[in-house]
PDB file of N, CA and C in Angstrom:
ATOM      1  N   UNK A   1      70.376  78.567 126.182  1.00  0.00           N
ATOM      2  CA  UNK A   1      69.818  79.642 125.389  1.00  0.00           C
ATOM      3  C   UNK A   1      70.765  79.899 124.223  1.00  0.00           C
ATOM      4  N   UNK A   2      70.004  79.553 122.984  1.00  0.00           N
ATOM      5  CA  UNK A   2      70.838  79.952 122.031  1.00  0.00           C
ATOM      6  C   UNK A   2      70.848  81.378 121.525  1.00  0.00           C
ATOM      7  N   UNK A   3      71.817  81.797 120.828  1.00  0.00           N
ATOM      8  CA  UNK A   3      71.862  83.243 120.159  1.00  0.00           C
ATOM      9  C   UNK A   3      72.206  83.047 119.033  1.00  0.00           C
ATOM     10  N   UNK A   4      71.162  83.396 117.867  1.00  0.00           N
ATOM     11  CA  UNK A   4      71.848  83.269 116.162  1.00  0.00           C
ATOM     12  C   UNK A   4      72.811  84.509 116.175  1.00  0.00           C
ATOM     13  N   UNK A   5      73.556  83.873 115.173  1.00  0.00           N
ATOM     14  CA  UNK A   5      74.726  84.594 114.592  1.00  0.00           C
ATOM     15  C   UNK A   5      74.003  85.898 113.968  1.00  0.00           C
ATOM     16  N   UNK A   6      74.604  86.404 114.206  1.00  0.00           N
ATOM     17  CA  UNK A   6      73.890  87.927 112.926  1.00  0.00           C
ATOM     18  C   UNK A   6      74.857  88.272 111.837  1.00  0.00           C
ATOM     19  N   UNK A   7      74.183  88.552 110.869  1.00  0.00           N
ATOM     20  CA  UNK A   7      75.298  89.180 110.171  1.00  0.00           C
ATOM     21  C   UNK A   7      76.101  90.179 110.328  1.00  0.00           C
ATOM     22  N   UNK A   8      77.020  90.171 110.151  1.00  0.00           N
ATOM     23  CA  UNK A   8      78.356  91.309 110.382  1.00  0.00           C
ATOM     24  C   UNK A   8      78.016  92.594 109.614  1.00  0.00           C
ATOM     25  N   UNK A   9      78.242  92.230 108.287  1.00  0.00           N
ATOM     26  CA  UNK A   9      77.601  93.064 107.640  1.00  0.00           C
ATOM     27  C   UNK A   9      77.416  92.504 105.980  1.00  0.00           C
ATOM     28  N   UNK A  10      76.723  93.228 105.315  1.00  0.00           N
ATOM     29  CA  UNK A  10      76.274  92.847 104.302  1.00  0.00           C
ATOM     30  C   UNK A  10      76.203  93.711 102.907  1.00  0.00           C
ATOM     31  N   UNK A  11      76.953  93.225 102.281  1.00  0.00           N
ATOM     32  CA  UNK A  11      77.770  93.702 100.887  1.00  0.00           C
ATOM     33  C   UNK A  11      77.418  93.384  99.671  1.00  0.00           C
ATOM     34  N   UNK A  12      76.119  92.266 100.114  1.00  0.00           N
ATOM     35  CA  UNK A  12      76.591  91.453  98.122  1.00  0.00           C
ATOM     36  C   UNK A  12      75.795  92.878  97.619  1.00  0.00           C
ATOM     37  N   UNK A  13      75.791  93.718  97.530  1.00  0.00           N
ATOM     38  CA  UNK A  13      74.994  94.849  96.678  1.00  0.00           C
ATOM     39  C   UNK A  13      76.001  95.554  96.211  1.00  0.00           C
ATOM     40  N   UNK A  14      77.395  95.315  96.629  1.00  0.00           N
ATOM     41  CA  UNK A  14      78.443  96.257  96.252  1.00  0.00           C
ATOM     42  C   UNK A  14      78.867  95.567  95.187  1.00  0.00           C
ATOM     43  N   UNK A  15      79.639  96.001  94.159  1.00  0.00           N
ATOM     44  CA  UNK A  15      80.545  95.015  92.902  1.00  0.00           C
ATOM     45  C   UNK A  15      81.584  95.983  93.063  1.00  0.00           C
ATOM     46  N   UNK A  16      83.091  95.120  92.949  1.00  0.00           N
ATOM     47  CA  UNK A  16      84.431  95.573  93.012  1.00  0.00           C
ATOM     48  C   UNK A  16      84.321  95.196  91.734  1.00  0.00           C
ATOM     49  N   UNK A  17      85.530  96.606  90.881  1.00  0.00           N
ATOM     50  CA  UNK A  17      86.197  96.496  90.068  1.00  0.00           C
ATOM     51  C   UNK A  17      87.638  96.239  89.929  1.00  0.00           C
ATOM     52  N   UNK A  18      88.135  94.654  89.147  1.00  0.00           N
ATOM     53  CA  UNK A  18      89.076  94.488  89.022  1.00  0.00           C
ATOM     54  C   UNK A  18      89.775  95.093  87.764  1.00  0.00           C
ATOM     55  N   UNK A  19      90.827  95.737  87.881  1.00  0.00           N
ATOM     56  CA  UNK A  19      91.649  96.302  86.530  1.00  0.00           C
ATOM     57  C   UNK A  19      92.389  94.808  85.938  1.00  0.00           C
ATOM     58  N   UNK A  20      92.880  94.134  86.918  1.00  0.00           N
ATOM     59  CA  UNK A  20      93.697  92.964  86.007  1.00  0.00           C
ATOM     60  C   UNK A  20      93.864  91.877  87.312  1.00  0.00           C
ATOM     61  N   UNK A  21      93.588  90.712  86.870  1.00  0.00           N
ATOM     62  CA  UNK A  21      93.661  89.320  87.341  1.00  0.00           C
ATOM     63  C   UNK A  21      94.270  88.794  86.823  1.00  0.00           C
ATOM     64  N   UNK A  22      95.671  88.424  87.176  1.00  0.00           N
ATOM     65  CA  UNK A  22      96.939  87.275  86.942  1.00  0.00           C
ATOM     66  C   UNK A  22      96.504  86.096  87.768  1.00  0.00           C
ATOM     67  N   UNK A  23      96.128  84.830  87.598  1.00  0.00           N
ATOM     68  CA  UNK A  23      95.829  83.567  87.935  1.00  0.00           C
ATOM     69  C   UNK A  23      95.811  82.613  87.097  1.00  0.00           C
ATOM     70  N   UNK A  24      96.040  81.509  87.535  1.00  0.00           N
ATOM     71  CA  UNK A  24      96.068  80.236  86.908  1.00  0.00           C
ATOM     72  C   UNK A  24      95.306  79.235  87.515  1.00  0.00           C
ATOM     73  N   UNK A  25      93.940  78.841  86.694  1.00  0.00           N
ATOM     74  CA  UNK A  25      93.242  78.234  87.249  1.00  0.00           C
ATOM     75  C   UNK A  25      93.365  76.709  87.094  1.00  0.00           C
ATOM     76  N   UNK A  26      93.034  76.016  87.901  1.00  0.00           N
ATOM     77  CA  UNK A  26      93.578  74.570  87.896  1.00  0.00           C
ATOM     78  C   UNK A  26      92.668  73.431  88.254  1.00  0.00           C
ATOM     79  N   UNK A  27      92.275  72.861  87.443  1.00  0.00           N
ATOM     80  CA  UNK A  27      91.038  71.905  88.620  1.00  0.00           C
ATOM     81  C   UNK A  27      91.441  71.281  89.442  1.00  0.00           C
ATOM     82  N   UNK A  28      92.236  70.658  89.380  1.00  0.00           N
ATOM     83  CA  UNK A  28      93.105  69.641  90.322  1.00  0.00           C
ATOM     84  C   UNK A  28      93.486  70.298  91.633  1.00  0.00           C
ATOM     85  N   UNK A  29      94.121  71.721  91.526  1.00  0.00           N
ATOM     86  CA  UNK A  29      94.680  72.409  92.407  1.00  0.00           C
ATOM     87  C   UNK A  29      93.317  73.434  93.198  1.00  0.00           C
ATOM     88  N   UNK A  30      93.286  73.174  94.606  1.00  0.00           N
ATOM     89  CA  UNK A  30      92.257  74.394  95.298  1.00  0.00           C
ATOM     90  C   UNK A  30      92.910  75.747  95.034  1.00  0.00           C
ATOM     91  N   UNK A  31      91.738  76.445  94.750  1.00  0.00           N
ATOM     92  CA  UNK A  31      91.675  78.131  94.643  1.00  0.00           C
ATOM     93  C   UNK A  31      92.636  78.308  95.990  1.00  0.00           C
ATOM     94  N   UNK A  32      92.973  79.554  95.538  1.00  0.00           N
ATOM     95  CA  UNK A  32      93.221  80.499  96.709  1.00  0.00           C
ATOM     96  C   UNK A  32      93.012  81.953  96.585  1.00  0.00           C
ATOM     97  N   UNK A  33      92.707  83.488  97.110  1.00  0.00           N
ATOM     98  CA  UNK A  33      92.713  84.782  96.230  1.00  0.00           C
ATOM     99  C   UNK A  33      92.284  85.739  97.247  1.00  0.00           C
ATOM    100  N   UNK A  34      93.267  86.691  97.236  1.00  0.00           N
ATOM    101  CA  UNK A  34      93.353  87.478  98.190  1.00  0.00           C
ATOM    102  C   UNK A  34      92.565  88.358  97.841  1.00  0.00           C
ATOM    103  N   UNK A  35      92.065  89.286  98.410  1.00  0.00           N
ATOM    104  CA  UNK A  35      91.017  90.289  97.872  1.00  0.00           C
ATOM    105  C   UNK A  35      91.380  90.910  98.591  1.00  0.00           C
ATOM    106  N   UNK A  36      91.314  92.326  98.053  1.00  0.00           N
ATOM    107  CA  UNK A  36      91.742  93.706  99.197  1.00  0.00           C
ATOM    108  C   UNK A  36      90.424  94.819  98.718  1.00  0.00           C
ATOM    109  N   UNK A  37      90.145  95.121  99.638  1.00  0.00           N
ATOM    110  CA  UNK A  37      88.990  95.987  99.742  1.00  0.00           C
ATOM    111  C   UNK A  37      89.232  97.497 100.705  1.00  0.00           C
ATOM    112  N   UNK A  38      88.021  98.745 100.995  1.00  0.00           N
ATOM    113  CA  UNK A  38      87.969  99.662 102.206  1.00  0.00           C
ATOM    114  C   UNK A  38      86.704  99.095 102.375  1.00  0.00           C
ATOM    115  N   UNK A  39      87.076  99.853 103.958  1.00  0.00           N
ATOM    116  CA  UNK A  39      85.829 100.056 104.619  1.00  0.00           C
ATOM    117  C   UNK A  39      85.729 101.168 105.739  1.00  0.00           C
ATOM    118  N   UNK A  40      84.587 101.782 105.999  1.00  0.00           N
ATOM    119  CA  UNK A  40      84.318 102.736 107.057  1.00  0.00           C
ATOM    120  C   UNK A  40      84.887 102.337 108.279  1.00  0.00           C
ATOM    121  N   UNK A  41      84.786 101.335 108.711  1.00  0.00           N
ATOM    122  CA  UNK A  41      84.892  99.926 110.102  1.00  0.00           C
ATOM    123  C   UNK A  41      86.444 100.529 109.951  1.00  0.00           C
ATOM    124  N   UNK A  42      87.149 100.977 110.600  1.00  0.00           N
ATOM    125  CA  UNK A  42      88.541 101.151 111.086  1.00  0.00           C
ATOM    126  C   UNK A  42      89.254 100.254 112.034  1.00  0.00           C
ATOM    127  N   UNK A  43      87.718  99.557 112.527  1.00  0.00           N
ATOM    128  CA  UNK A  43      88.433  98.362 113.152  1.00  0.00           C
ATOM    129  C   UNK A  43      88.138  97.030 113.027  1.00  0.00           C
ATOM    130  N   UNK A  44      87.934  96.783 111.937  1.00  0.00           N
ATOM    131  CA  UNK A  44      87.497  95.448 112.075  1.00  0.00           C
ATOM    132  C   UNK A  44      88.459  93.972 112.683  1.00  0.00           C
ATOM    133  N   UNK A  45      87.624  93.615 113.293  1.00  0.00           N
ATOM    134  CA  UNK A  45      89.337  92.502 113.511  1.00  0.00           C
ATOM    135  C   UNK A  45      89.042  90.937 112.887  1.00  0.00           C
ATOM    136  N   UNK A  46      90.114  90.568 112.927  1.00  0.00           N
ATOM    137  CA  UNK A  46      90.507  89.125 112.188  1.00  0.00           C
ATOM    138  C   UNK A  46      89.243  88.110 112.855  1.00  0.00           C
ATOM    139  N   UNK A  47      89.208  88.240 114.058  1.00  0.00           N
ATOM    140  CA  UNK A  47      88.286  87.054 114.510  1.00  0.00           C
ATOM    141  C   UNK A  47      87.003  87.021 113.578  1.00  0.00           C
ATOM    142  N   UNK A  48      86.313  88.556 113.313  1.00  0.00           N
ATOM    143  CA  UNK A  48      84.969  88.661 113.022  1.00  0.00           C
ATOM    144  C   UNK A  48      84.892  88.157 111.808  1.00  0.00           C
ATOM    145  N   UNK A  49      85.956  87.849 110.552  1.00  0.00           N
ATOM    146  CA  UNK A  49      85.688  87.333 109.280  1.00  0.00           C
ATOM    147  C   UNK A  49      86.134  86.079 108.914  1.00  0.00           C
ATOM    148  N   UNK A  50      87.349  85.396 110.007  1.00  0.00           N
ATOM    149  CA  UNK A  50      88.149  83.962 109.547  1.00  0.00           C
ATOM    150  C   UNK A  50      86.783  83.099 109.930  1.00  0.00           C
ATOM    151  N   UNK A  51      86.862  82.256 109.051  1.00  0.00           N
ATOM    152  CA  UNK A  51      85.693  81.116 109.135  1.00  0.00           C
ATOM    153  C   UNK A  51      83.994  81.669 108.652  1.00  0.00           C
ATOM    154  N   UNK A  52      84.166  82.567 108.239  1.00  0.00           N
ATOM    155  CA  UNK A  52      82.912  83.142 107.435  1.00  0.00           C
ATOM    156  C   UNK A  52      82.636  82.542 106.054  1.00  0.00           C
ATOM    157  N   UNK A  53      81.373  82.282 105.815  1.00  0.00           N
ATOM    158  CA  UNK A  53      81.441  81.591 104.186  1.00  0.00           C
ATOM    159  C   UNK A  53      81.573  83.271 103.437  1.00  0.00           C
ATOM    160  N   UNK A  54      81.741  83.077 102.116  1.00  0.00           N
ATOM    161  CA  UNK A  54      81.805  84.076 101.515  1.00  0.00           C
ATOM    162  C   UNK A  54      81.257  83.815  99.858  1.00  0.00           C
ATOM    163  N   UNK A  55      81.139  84.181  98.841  1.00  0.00           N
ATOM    164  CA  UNK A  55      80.944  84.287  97.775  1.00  0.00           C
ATOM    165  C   UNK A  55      81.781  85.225  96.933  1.00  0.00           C
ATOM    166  N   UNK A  56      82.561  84.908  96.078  1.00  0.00           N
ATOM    167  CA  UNK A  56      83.238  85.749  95.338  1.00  0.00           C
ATOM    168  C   UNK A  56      82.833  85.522  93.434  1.00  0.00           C
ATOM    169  N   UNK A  57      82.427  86.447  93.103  1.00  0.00           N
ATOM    170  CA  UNK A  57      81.677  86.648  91.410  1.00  0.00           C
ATOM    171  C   UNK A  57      82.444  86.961  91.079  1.00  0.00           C
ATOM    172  N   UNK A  58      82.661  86.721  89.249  1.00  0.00           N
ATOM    173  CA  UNK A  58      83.645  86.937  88.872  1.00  0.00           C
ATOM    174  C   UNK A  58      82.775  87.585  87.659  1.00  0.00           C
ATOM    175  N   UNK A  59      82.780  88.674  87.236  1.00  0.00           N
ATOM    176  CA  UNK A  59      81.839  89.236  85.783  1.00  0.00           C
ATOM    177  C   UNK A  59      82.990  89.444  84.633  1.00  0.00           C
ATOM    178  N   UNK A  60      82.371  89.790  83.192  1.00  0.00           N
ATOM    179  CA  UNK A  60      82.637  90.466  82.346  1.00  0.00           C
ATOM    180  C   UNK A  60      82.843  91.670  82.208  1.00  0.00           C
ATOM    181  N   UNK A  61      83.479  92.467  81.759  1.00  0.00           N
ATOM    182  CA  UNK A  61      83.553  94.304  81.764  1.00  0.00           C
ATOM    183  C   UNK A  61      82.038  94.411  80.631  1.00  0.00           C
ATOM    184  N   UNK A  62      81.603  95.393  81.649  1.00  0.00           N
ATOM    185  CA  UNK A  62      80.035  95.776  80.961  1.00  0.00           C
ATOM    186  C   UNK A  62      79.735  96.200  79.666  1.00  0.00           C
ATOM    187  N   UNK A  63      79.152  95.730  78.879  1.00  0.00           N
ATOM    188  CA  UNK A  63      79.006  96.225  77.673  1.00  0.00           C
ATOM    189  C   UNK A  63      78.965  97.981  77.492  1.00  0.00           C
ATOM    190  N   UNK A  64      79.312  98.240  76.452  1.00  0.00           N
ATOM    191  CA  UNK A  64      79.707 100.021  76.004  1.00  0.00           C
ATOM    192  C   UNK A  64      78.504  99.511  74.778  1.00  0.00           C
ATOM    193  N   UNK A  65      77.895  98.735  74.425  1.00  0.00           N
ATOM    194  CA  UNK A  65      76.828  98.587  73.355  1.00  0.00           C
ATOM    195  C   UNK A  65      75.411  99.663  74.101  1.00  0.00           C
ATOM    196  N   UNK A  66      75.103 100.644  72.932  1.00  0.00           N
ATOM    197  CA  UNK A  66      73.889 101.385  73.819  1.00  0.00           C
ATOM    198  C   UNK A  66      72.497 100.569  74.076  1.00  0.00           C
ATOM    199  N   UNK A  67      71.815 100.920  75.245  1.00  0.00           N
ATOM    200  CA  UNK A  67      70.975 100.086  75.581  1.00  0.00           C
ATOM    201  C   UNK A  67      69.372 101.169  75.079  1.00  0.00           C
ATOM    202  N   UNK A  68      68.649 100.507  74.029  1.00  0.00           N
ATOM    203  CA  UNK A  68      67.414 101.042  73.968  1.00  0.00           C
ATOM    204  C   UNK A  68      66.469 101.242  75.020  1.00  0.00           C
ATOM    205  N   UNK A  69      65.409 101.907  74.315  1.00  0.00           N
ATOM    206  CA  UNK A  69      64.549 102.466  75.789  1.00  0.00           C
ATOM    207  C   UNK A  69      63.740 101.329  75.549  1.00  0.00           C
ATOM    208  N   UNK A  70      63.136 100.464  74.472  1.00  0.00           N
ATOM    209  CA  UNK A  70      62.367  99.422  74.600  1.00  0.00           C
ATOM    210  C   UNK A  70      62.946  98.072  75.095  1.00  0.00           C
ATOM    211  N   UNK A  71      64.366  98.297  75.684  1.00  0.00           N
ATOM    212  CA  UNK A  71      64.974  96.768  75.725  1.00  0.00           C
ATOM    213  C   UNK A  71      65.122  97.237  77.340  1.00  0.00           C
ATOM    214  N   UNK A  72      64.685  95.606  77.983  1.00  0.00           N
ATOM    215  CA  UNK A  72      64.814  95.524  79.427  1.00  0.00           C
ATOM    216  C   UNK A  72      66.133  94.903  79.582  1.00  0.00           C
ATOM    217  N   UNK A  73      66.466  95.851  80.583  1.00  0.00           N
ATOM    218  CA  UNK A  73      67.966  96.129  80.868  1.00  0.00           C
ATOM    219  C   UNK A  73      67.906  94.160  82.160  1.00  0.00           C
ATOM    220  N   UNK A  74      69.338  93.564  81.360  1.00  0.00           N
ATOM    221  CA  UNK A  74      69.077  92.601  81.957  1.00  0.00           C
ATOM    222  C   UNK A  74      70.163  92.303  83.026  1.00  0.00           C
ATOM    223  N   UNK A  75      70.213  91.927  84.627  1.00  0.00           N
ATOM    224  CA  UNK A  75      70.926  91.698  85.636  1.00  0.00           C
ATOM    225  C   UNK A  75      72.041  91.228  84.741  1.00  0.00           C
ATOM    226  N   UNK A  76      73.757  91.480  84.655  1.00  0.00           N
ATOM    227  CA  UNK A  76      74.632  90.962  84.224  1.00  0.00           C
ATOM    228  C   UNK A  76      74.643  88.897  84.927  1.00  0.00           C
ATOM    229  N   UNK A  77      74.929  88.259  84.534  1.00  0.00           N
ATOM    230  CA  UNK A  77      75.439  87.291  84.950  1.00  0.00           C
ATOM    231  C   UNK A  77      76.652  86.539  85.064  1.00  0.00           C
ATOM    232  N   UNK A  78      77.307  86.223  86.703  1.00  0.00           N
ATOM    233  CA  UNK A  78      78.776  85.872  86.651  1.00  0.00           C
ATOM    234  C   UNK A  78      79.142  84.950  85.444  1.00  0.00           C
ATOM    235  N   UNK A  79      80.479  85.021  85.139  1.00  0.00           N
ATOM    236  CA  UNK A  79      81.082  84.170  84.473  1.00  0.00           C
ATOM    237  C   UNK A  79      81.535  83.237  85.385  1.00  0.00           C
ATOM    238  N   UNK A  80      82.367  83.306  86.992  1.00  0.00           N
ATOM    239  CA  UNK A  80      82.406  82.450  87.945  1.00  0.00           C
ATOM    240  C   UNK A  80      82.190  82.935  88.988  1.00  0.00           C
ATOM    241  N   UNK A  81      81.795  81.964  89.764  1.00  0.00           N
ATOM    242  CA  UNK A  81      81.476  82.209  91.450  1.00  0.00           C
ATOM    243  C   UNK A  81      82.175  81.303  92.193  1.00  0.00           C
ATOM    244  N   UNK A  82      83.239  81.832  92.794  1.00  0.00           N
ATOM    245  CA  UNK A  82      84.005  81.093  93.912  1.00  0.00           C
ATOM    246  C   UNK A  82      83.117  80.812  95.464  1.00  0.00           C
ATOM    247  N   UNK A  83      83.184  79.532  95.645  1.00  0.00           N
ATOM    248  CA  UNK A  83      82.584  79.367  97.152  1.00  0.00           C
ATOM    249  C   UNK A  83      83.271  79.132  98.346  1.00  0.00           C
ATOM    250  N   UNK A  84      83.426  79.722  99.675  1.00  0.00           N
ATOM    251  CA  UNK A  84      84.349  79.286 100.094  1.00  0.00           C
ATOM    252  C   UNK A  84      84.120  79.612 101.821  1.00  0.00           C
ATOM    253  N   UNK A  85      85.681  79.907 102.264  1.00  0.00           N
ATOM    254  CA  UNK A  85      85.373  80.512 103.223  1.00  0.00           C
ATOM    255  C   UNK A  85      86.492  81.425 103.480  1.00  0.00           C
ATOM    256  N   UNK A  86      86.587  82.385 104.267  1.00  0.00           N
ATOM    257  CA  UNK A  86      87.685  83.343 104.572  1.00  0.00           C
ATOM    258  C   UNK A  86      88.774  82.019 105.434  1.00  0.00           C
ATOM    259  N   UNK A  87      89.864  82.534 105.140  1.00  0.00           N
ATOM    260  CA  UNK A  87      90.943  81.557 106.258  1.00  0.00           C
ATOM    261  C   UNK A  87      92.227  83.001 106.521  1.00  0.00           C
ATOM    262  N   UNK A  88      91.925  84.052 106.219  1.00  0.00           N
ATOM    263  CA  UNK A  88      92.796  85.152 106.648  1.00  0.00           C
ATOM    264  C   UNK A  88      92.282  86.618 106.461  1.00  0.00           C
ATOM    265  N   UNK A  89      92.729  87.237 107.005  1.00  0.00           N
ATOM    266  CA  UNK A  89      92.761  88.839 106.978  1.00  0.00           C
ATOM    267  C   UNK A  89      93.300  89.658 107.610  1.00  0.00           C
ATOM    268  N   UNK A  90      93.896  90.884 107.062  1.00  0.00           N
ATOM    269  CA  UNK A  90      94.795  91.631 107.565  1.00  0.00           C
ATOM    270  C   UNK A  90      93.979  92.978 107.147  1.00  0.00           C
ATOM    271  N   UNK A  91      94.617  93.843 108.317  1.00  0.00           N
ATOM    272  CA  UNK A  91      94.657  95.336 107.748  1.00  0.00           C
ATOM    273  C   UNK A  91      95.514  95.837 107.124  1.00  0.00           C
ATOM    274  N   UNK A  92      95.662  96.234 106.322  1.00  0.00           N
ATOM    275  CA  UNK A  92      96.976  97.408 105.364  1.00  0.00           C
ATOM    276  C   UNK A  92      96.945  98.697 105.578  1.00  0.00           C
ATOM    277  N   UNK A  93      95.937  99.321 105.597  1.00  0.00           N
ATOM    278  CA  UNK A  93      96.616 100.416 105.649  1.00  0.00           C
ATOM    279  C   UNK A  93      95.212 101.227 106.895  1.00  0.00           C
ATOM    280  N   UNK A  94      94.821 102.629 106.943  1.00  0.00           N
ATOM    281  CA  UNK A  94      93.999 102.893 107.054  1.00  0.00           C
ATOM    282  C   UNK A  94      93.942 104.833 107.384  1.00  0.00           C
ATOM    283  N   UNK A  95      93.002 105.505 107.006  1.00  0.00           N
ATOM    284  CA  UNK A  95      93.175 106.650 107.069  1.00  0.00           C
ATOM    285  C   UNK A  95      91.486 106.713 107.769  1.00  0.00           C
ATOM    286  N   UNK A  96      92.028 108.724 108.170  1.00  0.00           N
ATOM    287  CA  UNK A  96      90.650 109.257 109.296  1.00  0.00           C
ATOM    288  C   UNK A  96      89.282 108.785 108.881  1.00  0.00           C
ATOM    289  N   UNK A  97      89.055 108.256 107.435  1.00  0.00           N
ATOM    290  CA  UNK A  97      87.605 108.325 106.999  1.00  0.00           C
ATOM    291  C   UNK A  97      87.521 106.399 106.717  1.00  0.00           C
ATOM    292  N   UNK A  98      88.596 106.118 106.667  1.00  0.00           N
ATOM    293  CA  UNK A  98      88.278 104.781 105.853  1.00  0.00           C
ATOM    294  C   UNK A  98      89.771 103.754 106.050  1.00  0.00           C
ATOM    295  N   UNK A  99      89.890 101.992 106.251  1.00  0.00           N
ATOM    296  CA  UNK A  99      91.004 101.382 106.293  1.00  0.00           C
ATOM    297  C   UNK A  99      91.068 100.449 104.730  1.00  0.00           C
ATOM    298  N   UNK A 100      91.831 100.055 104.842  1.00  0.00           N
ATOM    299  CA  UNK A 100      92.336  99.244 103.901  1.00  0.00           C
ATOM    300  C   UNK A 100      92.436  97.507 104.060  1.00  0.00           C
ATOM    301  N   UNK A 101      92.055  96.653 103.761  1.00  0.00           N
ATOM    302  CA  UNK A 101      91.937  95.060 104.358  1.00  0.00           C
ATOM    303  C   UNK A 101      92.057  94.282 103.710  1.00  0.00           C
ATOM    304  N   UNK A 102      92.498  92.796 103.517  1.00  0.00           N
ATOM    305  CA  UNK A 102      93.100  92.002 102.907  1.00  0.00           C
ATOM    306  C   UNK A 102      92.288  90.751 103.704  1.00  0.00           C
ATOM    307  N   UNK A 103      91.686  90.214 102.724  1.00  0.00           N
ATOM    308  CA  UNK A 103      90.868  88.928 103.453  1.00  0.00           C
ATOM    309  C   UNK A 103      91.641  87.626 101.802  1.00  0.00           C
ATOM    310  N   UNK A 104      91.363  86.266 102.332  1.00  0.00           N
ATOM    311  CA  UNK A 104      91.810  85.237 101.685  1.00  0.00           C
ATOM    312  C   UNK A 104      90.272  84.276 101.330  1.00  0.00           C
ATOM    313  N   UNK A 105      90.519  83.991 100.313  1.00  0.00           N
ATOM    314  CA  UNK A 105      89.131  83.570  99.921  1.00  0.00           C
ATOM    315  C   UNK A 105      89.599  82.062  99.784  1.00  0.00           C
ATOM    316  N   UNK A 106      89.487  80.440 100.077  1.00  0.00           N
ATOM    317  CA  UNK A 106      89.789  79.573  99.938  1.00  0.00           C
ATOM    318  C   UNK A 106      88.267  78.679 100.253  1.00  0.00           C
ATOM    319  N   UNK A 107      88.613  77.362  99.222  1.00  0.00           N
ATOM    320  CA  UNK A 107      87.311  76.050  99.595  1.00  0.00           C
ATOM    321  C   UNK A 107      87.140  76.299 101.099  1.00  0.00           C
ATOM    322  N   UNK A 108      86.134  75.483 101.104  1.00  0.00           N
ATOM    323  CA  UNK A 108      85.242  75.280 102.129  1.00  0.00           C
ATOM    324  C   UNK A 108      86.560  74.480 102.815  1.00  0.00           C
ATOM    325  N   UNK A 109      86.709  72.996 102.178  1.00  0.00           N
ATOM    326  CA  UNK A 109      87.813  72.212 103.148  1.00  0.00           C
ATOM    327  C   UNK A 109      88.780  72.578 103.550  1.00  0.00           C
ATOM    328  N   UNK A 110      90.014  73.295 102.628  1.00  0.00           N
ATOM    329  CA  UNK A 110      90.889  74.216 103.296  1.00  0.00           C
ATOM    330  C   UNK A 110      90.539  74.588 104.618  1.00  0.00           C
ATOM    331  N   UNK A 111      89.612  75.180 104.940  1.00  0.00           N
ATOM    332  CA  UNK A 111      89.108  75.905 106.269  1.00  0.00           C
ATOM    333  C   UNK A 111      89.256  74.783 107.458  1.00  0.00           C
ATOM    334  N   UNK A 112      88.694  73.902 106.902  1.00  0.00           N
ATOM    335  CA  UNK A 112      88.512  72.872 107.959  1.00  0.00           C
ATOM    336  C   UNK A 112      90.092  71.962 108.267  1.00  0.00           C
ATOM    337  N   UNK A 113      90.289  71.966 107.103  1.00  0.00           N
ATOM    338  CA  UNK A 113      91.558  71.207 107.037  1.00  0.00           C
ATOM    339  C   UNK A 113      93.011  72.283 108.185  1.00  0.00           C
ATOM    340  N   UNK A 114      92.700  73.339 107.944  1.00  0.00           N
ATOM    341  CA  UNK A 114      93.625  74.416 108.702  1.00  0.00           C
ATOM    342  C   UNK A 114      93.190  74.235 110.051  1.00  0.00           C
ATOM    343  N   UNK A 115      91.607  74.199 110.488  1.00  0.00           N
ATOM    344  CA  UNK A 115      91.289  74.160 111.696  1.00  0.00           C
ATOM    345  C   UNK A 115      92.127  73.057 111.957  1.00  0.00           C
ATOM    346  N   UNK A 116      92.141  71.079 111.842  1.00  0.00           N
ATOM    347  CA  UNK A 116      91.883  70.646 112.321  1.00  0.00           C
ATOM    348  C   UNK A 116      93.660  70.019 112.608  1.00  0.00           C
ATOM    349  N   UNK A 117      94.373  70.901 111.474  1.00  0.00           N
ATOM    350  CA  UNK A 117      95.576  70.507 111.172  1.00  0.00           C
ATOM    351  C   UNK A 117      96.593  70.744 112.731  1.00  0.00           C
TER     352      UNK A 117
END
């Protein structure tokens, strides 16, 4: 008897704002990029996200140009989309309403390559 996976939970509706990204992107060299986020979940643990695919967007800061009432307001579109999978996460911090978490965003192979290493 099988049991599908369910989703954990589900976010792509949220967009994080980054103030500043120091990176050096490399083709040759695999991504790596820590992302720190909250959440309500005070407990989430490491098992439930290592080996999860993930998607990480990368946008433009939104235009300050005013938008008319006759112009259809159009979905922004990424500049990049990282594909990958989680290969870490930690908690940092966490208070009564909300914690603090640190997940690692890396290729797909990385993942596998760590498993099999």
């Amino acid at each position: 008897m099988s049991n599908p996976l369910r989703t954990f939970y589900d976010h792509s509706r949220h967009k994080l704002k980054i103030d500043q990204l120091d990176t050096h992107l490399d083709v040759l060299a695999p991504y790596l990029y820590r992302i720190e986020f909250t959440a309500s979940d005070l407990d989430i643990g490491a098992e439930k996200l290592i080996g999860q695919y993930a998607e990480f967007s990368l946008y433009a800061h939104p235009s300050t140009r005013p938008v008319m009432s006759w112009d259809e307001p159009k979905p922004p579109k990424p500049l990049r989309t990282l594909y990958g999978r989680i290969t870490g996460c930690q908690r940092l911090s966490g208070s009564v309403d909300e914690a603090r978490y640190e997940v690692t965003l890396q290729p797909r192979l990385a993942f596998h390559y760590r498993r099999s290493g």
